[in-house]
Protein backbone atom coordinates (compact mmCIF):
# COMPACT_ATOMS: atom_id res chain seq x y z
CA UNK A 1 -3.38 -12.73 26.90
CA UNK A 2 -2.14 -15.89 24.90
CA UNK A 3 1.59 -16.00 25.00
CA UNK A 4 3.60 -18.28 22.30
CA UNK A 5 5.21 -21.17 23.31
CA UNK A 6 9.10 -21.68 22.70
CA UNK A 7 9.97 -20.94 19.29
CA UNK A 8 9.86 -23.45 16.73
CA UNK A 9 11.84 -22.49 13.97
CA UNK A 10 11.99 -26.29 12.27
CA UNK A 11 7.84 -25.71 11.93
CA UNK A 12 8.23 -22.23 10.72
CA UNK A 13 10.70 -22.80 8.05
CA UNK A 14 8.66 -25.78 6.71
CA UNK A 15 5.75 -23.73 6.63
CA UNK A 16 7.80 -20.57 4.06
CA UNK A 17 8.99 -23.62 2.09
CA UNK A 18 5.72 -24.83 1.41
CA UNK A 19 3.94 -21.40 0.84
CA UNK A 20 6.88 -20.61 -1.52
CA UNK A 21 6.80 -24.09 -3.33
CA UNK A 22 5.92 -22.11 -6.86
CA UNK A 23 9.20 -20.38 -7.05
CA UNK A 24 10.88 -23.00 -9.21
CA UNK A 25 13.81 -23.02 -10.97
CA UNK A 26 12.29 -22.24 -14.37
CA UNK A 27 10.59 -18.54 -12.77
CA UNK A 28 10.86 -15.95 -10.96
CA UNK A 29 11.42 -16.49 -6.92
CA UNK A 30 12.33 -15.17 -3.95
CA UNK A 31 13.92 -15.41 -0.08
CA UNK A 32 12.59 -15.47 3.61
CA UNK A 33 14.58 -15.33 6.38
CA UNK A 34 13.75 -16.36 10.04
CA UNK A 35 15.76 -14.67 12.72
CA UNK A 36 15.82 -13.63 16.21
CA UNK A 37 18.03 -11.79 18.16
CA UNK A 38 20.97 -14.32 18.47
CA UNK A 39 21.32 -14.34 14.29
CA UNK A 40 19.91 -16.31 11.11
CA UNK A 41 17.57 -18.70 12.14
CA UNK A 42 17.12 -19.87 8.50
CA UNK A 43 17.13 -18.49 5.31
CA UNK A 44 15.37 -20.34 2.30
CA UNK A 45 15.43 -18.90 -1.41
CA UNK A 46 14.10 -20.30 -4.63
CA UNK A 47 13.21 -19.55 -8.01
CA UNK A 48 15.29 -17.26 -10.42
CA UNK A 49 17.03 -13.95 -10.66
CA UNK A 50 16.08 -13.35 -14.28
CA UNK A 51 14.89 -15.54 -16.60
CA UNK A 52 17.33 -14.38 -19.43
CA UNK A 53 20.39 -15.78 -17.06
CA UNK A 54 18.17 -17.96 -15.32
CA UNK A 55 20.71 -17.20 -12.25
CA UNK A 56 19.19 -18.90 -8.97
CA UNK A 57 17.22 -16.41 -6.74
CA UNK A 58 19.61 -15.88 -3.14
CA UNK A 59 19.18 -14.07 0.15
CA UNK A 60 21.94 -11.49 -1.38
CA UNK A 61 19.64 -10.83 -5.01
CA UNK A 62 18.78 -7.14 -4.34
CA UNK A 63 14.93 -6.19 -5.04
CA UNK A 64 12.96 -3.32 -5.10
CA UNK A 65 11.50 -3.35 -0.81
CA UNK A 66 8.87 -0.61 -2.02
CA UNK A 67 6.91 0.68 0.82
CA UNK A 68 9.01 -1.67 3.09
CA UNK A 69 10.71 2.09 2.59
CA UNK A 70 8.66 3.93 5.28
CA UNK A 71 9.72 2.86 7.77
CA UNK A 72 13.28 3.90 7.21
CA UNK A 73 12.06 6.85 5.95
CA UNK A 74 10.24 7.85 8.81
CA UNK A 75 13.58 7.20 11.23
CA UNK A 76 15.12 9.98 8.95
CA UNK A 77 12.18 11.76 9.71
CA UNK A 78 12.68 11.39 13.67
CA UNK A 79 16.82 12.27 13.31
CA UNK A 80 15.79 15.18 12.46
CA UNK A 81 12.96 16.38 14.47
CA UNK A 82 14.73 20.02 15.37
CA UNK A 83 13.75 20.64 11.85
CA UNK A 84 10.84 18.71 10.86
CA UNK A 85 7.90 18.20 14.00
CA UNK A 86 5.33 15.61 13.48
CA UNK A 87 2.77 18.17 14.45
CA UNK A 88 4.11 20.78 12.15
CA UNK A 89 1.70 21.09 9.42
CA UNK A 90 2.72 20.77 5.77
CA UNK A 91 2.32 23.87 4.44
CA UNK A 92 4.82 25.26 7.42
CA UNK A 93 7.50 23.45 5.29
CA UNK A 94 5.90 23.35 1.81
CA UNK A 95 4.29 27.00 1.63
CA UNK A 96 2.87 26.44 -2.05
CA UNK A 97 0.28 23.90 -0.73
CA UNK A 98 -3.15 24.58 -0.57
CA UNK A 99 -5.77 24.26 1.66
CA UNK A 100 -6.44 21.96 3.12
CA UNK A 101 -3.53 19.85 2.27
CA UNK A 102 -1.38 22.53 3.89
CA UNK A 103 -3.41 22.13 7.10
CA UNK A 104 -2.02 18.16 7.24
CA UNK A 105 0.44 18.14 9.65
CA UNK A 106 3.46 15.74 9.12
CA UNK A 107 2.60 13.02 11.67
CA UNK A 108 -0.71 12.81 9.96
CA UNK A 109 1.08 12.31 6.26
CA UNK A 110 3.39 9.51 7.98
CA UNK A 111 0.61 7.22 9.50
CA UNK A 112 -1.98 7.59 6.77
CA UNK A 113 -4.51 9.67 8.40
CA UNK A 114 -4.09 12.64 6.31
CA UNK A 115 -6.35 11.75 4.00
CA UNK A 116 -3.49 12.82 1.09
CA UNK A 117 -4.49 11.43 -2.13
CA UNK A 118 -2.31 8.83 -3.34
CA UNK A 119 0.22 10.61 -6.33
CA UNK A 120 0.42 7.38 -8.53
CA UNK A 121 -3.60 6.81 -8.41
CA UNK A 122 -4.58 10.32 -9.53
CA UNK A 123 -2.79 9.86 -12.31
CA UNK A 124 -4.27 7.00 -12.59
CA UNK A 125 -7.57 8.79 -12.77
CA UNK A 126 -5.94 11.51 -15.38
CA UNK A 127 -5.22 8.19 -17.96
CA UNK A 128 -1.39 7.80 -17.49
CA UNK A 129 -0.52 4.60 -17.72
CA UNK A 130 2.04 3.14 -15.08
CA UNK A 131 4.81 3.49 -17.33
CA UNK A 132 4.79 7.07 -18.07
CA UNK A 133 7.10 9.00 -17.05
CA UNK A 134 7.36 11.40 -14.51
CA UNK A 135 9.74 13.73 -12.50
CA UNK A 136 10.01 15.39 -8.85
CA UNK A 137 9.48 18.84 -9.80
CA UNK A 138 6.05 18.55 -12.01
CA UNK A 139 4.66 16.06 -9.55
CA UNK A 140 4.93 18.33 -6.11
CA UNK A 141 3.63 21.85 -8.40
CA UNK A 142 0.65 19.00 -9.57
CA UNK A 143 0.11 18.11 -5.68
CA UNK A 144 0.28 21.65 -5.21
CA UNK A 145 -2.51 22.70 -6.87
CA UNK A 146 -5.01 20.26 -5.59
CA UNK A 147 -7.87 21.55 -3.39
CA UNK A 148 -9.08 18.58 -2.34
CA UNK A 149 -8.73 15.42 0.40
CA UNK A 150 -9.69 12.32 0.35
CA UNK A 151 -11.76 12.69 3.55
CA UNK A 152 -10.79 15.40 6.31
CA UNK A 153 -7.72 14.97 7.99
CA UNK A 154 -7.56 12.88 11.32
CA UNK A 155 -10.59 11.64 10.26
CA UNK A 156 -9.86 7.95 8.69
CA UNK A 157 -7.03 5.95 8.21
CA UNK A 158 -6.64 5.14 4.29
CA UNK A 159 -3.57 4.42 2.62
CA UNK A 160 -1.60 6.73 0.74
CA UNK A 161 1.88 7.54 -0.71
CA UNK A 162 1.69 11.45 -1.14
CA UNK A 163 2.69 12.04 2.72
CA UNK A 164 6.17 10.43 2.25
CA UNK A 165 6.77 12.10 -0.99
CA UNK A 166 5.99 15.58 0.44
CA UNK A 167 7.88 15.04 3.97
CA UNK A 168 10.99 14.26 1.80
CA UNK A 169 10.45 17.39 -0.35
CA UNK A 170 10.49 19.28 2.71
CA UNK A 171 13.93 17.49 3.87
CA UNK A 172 15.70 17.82 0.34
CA UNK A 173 14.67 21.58 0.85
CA UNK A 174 16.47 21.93 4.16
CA UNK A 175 19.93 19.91 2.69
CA UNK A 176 19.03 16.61 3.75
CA UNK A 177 18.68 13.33 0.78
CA UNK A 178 16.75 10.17 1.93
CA UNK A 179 19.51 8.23 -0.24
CA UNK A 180 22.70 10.06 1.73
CA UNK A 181 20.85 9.72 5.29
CA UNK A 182 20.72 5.50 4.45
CA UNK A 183 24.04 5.63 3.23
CA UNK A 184 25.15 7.35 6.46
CA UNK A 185 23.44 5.92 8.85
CA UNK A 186 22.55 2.81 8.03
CA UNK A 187 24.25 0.67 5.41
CA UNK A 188 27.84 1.85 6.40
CA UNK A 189 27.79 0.95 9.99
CA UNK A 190 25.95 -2.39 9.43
CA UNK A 191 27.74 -2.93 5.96
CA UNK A 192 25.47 -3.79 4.02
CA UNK A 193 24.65 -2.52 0.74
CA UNK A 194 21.03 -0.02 0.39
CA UNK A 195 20.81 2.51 -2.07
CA UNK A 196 17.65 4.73 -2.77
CA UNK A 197 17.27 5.29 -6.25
CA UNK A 198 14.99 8.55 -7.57
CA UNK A 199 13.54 6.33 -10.66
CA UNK A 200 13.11 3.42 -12.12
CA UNK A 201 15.64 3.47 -14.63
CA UNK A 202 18.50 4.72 -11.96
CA UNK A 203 21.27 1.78 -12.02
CA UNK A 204 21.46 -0.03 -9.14
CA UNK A 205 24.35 -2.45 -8.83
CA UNK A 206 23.03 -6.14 -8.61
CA UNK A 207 19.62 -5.17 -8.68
CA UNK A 208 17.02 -7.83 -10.75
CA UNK A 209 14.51 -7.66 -12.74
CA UNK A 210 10.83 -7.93 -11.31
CA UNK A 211 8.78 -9.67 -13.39
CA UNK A 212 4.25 -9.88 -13.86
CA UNK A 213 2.43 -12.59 -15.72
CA UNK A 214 -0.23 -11.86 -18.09
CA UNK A 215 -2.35 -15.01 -18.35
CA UNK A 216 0.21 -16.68 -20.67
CA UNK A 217 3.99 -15.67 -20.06
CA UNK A 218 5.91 -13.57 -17.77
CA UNK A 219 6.52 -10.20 -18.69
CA UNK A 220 9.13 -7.48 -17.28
CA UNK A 221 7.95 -4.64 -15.05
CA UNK A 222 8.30 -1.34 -14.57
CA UNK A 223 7.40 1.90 -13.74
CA UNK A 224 7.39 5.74 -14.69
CA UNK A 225 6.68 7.58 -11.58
CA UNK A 226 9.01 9.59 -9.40
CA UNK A 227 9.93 7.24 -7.09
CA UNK A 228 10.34 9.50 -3.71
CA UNK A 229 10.84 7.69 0.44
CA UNK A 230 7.50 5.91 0.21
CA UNK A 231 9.19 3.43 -1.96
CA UNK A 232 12.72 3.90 -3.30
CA UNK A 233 14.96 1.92 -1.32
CA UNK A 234 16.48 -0.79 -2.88
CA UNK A 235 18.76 -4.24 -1.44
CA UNK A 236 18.84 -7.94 -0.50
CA UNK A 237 16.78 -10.26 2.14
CA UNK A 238 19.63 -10.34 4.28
CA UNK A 239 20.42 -6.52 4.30
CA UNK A 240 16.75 -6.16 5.23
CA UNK A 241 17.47 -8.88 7.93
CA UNK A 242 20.69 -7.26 9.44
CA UNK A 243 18.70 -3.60 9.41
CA UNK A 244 15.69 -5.26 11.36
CA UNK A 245 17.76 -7.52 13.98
CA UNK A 246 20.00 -3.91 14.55
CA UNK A 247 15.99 -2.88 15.43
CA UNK A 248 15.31 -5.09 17.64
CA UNK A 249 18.58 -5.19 19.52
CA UNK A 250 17.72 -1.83 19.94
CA UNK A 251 21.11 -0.80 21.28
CA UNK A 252 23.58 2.08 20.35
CA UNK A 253 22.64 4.38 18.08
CA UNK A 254 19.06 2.88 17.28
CA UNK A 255 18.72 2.15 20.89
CA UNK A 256 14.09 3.49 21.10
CA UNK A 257 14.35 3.72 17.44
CA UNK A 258 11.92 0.80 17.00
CA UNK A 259 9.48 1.83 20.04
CA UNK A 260 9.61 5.61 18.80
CA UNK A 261 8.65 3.87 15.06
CA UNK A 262 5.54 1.48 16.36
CA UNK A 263 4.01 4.27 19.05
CA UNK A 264 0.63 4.36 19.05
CA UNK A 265 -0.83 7.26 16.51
CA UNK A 266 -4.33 8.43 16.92
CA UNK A 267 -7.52 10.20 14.88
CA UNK A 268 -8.39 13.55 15.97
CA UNK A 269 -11.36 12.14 18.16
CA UNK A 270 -8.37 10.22 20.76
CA UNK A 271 -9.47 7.01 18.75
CA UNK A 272 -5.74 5.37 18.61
CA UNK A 273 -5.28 3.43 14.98
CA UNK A 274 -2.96 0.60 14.50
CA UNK A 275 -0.69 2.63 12.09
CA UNK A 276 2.29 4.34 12.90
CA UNK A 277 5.27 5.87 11.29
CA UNK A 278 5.95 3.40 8.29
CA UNK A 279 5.10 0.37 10.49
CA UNK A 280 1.77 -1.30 10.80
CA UNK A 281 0.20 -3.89 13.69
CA UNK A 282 -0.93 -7.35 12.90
CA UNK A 283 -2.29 -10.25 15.76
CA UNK A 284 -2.51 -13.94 16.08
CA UNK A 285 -4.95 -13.87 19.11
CA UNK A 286 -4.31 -10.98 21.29
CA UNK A 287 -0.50 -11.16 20.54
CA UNK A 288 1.12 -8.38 18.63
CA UNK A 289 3.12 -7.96 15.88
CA UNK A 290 4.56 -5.17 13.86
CA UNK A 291 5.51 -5.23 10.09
CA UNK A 292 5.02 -3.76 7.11
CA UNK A 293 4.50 -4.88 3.18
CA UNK A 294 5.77 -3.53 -0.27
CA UNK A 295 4.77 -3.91 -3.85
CA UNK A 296 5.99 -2.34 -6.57
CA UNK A 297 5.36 -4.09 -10.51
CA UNK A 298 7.21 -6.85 -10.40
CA UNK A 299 8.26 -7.23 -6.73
CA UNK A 300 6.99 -8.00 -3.61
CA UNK A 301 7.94 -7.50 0.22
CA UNK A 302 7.37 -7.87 3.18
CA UNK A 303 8.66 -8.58 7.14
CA UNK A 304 6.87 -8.95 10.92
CA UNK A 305 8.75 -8.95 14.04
CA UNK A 306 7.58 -9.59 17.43
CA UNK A 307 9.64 -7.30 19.44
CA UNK A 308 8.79 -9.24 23.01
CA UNK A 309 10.51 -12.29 21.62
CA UNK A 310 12.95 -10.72 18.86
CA UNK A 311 12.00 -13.09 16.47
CA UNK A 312 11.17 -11.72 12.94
CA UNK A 313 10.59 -12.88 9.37
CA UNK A 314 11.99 -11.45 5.92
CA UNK A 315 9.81 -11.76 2.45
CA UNK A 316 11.68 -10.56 -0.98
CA UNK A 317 10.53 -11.56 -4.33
CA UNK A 318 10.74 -10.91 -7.78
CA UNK A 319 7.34 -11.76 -8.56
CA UNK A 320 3.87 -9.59 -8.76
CA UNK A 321 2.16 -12.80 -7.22
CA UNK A 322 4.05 -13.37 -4.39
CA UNK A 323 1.73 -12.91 -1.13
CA UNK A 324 4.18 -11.71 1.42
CA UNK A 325 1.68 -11.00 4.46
CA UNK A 326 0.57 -14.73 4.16
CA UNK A 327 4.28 -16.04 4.20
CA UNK A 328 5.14 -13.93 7.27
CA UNK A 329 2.08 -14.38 9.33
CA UNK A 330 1.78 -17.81 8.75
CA UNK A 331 5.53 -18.53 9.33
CA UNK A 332 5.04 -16.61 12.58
CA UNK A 333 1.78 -19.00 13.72
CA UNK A 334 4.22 -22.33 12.84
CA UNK A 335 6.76 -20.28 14.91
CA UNK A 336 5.19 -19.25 18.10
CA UNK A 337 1.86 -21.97 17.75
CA UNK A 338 -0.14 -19.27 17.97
CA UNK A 339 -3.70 -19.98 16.08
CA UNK A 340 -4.62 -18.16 12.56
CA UNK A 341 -7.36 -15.84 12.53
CA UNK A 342 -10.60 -18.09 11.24
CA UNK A 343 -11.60 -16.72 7.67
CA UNK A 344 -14.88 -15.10 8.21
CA UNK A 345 -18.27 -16.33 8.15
CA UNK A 346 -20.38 -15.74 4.79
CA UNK A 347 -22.06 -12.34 4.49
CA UNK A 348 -23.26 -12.84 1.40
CA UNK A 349 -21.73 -12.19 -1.74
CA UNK A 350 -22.28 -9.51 -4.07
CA UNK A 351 -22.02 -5.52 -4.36
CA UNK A 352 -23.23 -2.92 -1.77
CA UNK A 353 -22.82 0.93 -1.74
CA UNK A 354 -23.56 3.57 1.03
CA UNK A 355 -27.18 4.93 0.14
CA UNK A 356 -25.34 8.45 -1.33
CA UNK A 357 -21.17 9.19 -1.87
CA UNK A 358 -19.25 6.77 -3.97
CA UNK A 359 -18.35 4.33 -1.20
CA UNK A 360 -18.55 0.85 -2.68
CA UNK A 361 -17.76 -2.75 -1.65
CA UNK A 362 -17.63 -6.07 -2.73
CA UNK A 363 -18.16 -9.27 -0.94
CA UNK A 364 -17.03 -12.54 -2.31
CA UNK A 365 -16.51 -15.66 0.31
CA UNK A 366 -13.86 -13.71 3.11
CA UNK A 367 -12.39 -11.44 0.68
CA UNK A 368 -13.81 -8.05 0.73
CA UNK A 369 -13.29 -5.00 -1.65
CA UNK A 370 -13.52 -1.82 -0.89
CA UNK A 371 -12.79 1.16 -3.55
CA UNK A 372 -10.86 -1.51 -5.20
CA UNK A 373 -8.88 -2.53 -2.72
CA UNK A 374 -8.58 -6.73 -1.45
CA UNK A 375 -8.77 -7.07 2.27
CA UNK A 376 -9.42 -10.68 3.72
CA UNK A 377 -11.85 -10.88 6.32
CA UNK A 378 -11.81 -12.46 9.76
CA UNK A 379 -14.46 -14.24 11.76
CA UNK A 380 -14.45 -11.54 14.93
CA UNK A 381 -17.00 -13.01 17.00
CA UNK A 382 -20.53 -12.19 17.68
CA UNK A 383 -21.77 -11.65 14.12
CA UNK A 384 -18.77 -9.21 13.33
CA UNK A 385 -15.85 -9.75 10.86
CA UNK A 386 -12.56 -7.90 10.50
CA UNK A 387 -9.88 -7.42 8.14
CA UNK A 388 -7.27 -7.28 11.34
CA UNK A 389 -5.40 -4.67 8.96
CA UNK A 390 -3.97 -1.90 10.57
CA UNK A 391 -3.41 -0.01 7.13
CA UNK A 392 -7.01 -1.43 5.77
CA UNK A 393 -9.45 -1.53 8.63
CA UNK A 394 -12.67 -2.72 7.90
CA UNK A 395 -15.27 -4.05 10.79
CA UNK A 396 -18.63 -5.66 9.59
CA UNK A 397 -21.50 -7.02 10.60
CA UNK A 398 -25.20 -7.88 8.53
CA UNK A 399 -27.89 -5.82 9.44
CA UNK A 400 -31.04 -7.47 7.82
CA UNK A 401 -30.08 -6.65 4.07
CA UNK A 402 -27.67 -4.28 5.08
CA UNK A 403 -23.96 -4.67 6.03
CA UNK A 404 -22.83 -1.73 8.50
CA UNK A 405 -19.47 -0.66 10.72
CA UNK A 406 -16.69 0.94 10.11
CA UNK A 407 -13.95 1.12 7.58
CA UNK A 408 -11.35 3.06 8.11
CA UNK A 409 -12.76 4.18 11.07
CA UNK A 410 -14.99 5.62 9.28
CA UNK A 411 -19.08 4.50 10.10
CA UNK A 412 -20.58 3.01 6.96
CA UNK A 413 -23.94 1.30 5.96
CA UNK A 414 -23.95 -0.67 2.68
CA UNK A 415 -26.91 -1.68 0.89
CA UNK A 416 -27.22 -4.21 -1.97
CA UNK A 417 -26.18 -2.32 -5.18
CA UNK A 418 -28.77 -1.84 -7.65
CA UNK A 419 -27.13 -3.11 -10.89
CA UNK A 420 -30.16 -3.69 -12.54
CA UNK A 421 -30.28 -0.43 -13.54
CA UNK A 422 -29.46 1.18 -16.90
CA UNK A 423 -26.60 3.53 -17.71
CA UNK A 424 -28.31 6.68 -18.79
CA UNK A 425 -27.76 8.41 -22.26
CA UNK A 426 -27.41 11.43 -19.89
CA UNK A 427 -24.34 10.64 -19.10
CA UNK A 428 -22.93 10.85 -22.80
CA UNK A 429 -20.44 13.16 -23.87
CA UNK A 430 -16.99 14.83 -23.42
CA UNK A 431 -15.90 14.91 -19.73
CA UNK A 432 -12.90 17.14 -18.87
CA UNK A 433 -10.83 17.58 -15.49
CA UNK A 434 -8.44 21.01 -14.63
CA UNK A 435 -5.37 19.63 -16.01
CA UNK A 436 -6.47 18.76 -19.44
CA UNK A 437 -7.16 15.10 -19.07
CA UNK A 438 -10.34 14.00 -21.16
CA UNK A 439 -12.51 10.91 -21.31
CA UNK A 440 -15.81 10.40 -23.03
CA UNK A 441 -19.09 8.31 -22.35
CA UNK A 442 -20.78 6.95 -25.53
CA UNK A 443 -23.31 3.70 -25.65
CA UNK A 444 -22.62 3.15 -21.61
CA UNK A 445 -19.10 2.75 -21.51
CA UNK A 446 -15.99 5.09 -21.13
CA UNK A 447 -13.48 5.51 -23.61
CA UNK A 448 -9.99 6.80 -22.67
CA UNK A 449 -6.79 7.19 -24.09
CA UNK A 450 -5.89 8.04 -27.79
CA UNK A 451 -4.94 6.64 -31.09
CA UNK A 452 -3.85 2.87 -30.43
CA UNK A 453 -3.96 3.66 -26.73
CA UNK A 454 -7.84 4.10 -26.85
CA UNK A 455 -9.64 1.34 -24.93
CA UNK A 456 -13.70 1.48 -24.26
CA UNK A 457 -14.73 0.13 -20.19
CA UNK A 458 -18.22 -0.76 -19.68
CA UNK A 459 -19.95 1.00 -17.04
CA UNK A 460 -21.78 -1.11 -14.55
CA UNK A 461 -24.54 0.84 -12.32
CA UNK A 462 -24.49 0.50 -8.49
CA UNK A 463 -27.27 3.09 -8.13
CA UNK A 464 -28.28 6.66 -7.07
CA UNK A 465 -25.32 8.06 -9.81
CA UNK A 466 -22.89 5.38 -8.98
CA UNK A 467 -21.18 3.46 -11.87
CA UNK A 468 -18.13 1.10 -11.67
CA UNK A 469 -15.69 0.42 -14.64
CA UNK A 470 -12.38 -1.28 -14.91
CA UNK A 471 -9.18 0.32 -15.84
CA UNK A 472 -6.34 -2.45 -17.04
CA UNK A 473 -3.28 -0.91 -16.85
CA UNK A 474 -0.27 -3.29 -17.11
CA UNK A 475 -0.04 -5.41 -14.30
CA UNK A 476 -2.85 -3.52 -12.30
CA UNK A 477 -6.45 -3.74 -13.19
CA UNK A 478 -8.21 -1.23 -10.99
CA UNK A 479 -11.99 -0.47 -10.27
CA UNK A 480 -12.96 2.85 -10.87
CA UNK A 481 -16.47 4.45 -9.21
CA UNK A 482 -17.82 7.31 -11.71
CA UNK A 483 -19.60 9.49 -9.05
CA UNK A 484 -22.28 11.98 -10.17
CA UNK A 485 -22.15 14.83 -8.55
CA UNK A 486 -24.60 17.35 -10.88
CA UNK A 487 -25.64 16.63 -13.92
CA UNK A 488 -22.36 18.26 -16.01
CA UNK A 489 -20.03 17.21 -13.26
CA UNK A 490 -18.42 14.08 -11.82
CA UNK A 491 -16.12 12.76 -10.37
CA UNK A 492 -13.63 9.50 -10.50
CA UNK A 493 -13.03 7.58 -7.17
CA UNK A 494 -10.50 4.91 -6.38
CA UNK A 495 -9.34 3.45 -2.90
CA UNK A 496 -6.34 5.98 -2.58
CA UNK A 497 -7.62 8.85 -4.38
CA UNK A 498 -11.56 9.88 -4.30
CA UNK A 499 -11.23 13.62 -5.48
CA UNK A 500 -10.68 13.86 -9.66
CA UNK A 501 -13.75 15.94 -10.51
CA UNK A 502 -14.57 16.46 -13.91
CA UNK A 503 -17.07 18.27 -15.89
CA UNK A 504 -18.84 18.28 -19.17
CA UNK A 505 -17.30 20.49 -22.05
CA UNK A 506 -19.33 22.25 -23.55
């Protein structure tokens, strides 16, 4: 195995510095941090706060962390394991759940093998925008009437945000708040200040705005949904920091906190995954790391530790464009002089899709999309390329005109889309789901929305009852697969949700 060298912090604080060269004083910015387990190795912020007070951007501005969440989440989750079991399924704790969501157990809704769908993308799929509105209560009774997985649990690894949201519904039921256990446990004996808002709009003190950019000028963010563990928590680079280094110390009362956090999960074949409760795996070589990323609109997150050497990196920012992965990875190479993965060889660019099922992807140079969602690829040797994503994975190879593997553990053979192909006037008409959303398909596009709100996406054929259209939403433009299923019923498939059917009215 390839072991780093000694550290060299002067090399890995160049290298944040010049992959966060665009956070001038005139935008939005952020911080990294480089520590180990003696303290602050460095810390480098730049940019701005806000743009309305133009106040500089510091290790101490508190940010959204987003999914950087889980993982704290999930140590709740473990404190309380006479009430909760990870092999407890769902519906043991939630009895309104259906089948087979109640069947999920809770280990399976922490390290993304569930197959939940994701909350915030099935709306997505019902035409609410980002920005409306919703609460607790009407969110788990709309979970709770869904019938449907994305694929069978224990099956694939896929990302989703429903498991979180329904573990913590369980906990609130029992007495226990996400917000008082961080309060408790955390931020009082480290002193330092975390809070876990329920929405968007919730004050939190010192917190700044997060900011998108349109094509011509930054805009503010934000956000209507329910917020819930798989996202909520809220504070500063060097809170973040302390909380990590207090990980990795691994003494007094987090002392196996970390190792119980990064254990090895598995499918329900023995395969073991790379995901495991809030925390996922990343390598330079065969060395190991363990991190995790956030993103809400407007923000950006993320951090990677090595626990063998205690050294670890912190990535906030007020930005949607901020690539936090690349910051801490790379920063970790200049660190231990441990080689980047080479970007992958070219498998030739265009669309494929699985000959039936509405499993898409889309090659351009190493960046592959799958069900709308960006994964890099990595040159893996022998014809094969990888994403080396834990939360992602996605294995590859060409197979004459084919490309075939895995992703998400899951086998797959893609064939060249056929886009050639016409949308059919069969498709016209009024679609409409269960819970009263509606769309309609006139002259080969869809139209959604009403009044001013009403916004016409061409459909683009992939073959076999496949169609892709794009959904711009804000700061998030998404790619949506219209699936035939019969000819008065459909369904609409993203990355994190792949079970809104609707059907023709009549």
């Amino acid at each position: 195995m390839t072991k780093p060298a000694s550290l060299d912090w002067q090399a890995a604080e160049a290298t944040a510095k010049r992959l966060t060269a665009q956070w001038t004083e005139d935008q939005p910015g952020g911080a990294v941090i480089g520590f180990d387990r003696s303290g602050t190795c460095f810390s480098h912020a730049g940019g701005v706060e806000s743009l309305a007070t133009f106040a500089p951007f510091t290790v101490d501005s508190v940010v959204r962390y987003a999914s950087l969440t889980k993982h704290v989440f999930s140590a709740m989750v473990l404190a309380h394991d006479d009430l909760i079991g990870l092999d407890d399924p769902l519906g043991q704790h939630l009895p309104e759940l259906r089948s087979p969501l109640a069947e999920v157990t809770v280990g399976q809704a922490l390290d993304m093998s569930g197959g939940l769908p994701d909350t915030r993308e099935c709306l997505s799929l019902l035409g609410l925008s980002v920005y409306t509105e919703t609460k607790a209560g009407p969110l788990l009774d709309y979970i709770s009437r869904l019938e449907r997985l994305n694929f069978d649990a224990g099956r694939e690894v896929s990302y989703s945000n429903t498991g979180y949201r329904l573990v913590e519904a369980a906990l609130e039921r029992k007495g226990f708040r996400f917000d008082d256990f961080v309060e408790r446990e955390i931020a009082t004996p480290l002193r330092v200040a975390l809070k876990a808002p329920d929405v968007w709009n919730d004050p939190v003190k010192g917190l700044v705005p997060g900011y998108w950019h349109s094509g011509e000028r930054w805009q503010l963010s934000a956000a209507g949904l329910h917020i819930s563990a798989s996202g909520s928590l809220t504070g500063s680079a060097r809170a973040l920091a302390t909380w990590l280094h207090a990980l990795l110390d691994d003494e007094g009362r987090f002392a196996g906190l970390l190792d119980r956090l990064q254990a090895t999960r598995f499918l329900a074949d023995g395969r073991p995954t790379g995901y495991g409760l809030g925390l996922r795996k990343s390598w330079l070589g065969a060395h190991e790391f363990v991190g995790h990323g956030g993103s809400h609109p407007g923000y950006k997150t993320y951090f990677l530790l090595d626990p063998k050497t205690g050294a670890g990196f912190v990535v906030v920012s007020n930005r949607e464009d901020t690539n936090g992965y690349k910051i801490a990875l790379e920063g970790m190479a200049a660190l231990t002089s441990l080689p980047l993965p080479a970007p992958a060889a070219d498998l030739g660019d265009g669309l494929y899709v699985t000959e039936t099922g509405p499993w898409w992807i889309e090659i351009k140079d190493s960046t592959c999309t799958y069900l709308d969602a960006d994964e890099t690829l990595y040159d893996d040797g022998e014809g094969w390329v990888s994403s080396r994503s834990a939360s992602a994975p996605i294995r590859l190879r060409r197979d004459g005109p084919a490309l075939v593997g895995e992703v998400g553990h899951a086998a797959r053979r893609f064939l060249p889309a056929a886009t050639h192909e016409p949308v059919p006037a069969s498709l016209s008409g009024v679609w409409r789901s269960d819970e009263g959303a509606e769309f309609t398909i006139e002259n080969g596009a869809v139209l959604m929305g009403v009044g001013p709100t009403r916004h016409a996406m061409a459909l683009t054929a992939l073959g076999n009852g496949r169609f892709l259209f794009t959904l711009i939403d804000g700061p998030w433009v998404k790619r949506i697969c219209l699936h035939v299923l019969a000819p008065d019923h459909l369904e609409l498939v993203s990355s994190r949700a792949r079970m809104i059917e609707y059907r023709r009215r009549a």
